[in-house]
Protein backbone atom coordinates (compact mmCIF):
# COMPACT_ATOMS: atom_id res chain seq x y z
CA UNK A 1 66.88 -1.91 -70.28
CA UNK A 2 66.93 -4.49 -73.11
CA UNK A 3 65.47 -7.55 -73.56
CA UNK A 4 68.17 -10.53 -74.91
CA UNK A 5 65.51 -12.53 -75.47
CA UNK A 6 64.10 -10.17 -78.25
CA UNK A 7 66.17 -9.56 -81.38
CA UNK A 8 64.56 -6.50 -82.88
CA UNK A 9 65.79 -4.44 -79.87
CA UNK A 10 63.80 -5.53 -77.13
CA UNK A 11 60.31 -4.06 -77.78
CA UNK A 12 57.97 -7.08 -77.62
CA UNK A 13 54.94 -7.79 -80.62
CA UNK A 14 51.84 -9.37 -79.87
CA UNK A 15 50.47 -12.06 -82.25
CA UNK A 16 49.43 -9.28 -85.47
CA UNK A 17 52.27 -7.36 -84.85
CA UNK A 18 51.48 -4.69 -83.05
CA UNK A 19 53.87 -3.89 -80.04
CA UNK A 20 52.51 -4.41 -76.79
CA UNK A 21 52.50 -2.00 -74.15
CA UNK A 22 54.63 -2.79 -71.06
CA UNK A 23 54.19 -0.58 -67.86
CA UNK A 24 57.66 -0.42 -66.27
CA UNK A 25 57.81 0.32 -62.78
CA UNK A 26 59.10 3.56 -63.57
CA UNK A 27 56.30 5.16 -65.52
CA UNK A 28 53.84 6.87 -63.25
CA UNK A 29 51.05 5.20 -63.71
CA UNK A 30 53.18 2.13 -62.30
CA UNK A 31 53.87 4.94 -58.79
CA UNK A 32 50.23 5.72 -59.24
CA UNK A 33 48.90 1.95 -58.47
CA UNK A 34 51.76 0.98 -55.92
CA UNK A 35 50.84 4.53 -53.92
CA UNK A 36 46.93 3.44 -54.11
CA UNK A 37 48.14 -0.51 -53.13
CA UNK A 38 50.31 0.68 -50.14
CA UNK A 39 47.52 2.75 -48.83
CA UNK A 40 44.32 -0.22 -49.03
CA UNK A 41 47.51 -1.89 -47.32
CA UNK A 42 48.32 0.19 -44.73
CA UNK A 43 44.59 0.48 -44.35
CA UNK A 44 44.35 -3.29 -44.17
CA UNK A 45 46.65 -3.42 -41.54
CA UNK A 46 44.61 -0.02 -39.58
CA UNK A 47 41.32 -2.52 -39.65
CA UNK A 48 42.47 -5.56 -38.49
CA UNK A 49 44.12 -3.81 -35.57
CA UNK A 50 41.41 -2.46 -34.46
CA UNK A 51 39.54 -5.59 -35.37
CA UNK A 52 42.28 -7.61 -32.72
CA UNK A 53 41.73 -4.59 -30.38
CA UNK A 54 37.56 -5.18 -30.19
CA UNK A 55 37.76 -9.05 -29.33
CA UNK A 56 40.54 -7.91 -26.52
CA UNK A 57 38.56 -5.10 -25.08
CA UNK A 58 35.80 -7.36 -25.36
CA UNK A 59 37.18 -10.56 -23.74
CA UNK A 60 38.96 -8.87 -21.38
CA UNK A 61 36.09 -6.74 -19.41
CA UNK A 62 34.58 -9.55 -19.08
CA UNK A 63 37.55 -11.52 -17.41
CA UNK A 64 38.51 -7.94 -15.09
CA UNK A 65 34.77 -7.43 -14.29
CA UNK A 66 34.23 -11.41 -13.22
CA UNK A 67 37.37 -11.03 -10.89
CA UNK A 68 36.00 -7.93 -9.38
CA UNK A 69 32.77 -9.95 -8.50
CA UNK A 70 34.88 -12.87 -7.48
CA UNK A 71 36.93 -10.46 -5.19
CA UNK A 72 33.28 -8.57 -3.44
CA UNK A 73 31.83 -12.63 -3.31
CA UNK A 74 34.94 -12.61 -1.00
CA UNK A 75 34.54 -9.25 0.53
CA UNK A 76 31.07 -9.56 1.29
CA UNK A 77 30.42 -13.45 1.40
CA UNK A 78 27.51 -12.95 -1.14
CA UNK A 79 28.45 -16.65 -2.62
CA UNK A 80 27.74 -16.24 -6.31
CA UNK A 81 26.02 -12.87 -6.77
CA UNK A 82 29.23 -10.74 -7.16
CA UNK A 83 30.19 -13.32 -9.77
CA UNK A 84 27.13 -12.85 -12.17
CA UNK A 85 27.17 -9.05 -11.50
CA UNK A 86 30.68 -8.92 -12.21
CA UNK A 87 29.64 -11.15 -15.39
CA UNK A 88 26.91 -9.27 -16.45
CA UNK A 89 28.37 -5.70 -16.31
CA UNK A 90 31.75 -6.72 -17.70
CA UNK A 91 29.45 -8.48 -21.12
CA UNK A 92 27.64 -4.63 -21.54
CA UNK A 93 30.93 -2.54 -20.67
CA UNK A 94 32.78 -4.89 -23.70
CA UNK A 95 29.54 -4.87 -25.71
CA UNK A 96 29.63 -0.66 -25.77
CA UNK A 97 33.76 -0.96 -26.32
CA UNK A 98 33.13 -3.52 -29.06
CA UNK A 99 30.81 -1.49 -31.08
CA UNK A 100 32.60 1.71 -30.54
CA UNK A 101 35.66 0.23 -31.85
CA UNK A 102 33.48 -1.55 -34.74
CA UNK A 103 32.43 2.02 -35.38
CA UNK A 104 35.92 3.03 -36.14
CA UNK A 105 36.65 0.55 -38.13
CA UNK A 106 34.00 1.06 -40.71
CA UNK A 107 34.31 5.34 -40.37
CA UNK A 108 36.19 6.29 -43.62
């Protein structure tokens, strides 16, 4: 490809002279960087899903665990208890998800 703006055929000097080097998107070293980018990408993308996947699993034990103790308060008319049971278990069931998941995301 040649550059217009150039009129000694389109390889650009720097300031002594010299020509400078340009790395065109064809060369491999260009294929080389943009294979090495789209992987810490995709990998990006690998973390933070998992990282969006820990806060749910986290969050929502806790919400299916307090409606299970809502649901024996009912069954058994044991006013609050089933509540903070269902509270307390759901917190160490997403604590154990949360950290496996956390694991995962910093195994290489």
């Amino acid at each position: 490809m040649k550059n217009f703006r150039e009129p000694d055929g389109g390889e650009s000097k720097t300031e002594d002279g010299r020509p400078s080097r340009v790395v065109s998107i064809f060369s491999e070293n260009a294929t080389e960087s943009s294979k090495d980018t789209a992987e810490s990408s995709l990998e990006a993308f690998r973390q933070s899903g998992l990282a969006y996947s820990a806060a749910i699993a986290l969050a929502a034990s806790v919400v299916f665990m307090l409606i299970v103790g809502w649901g024996a308060d009912l069954l058994f008319e044991s006013s609050p208890w089933g509540i903070v049971i269902g509270i307390v278990l759901g917190a160490i069931i997403g604590f154990i998800q949360f950290f496996r998941i956390n694991a995962q995301i910093f195994r290489k």
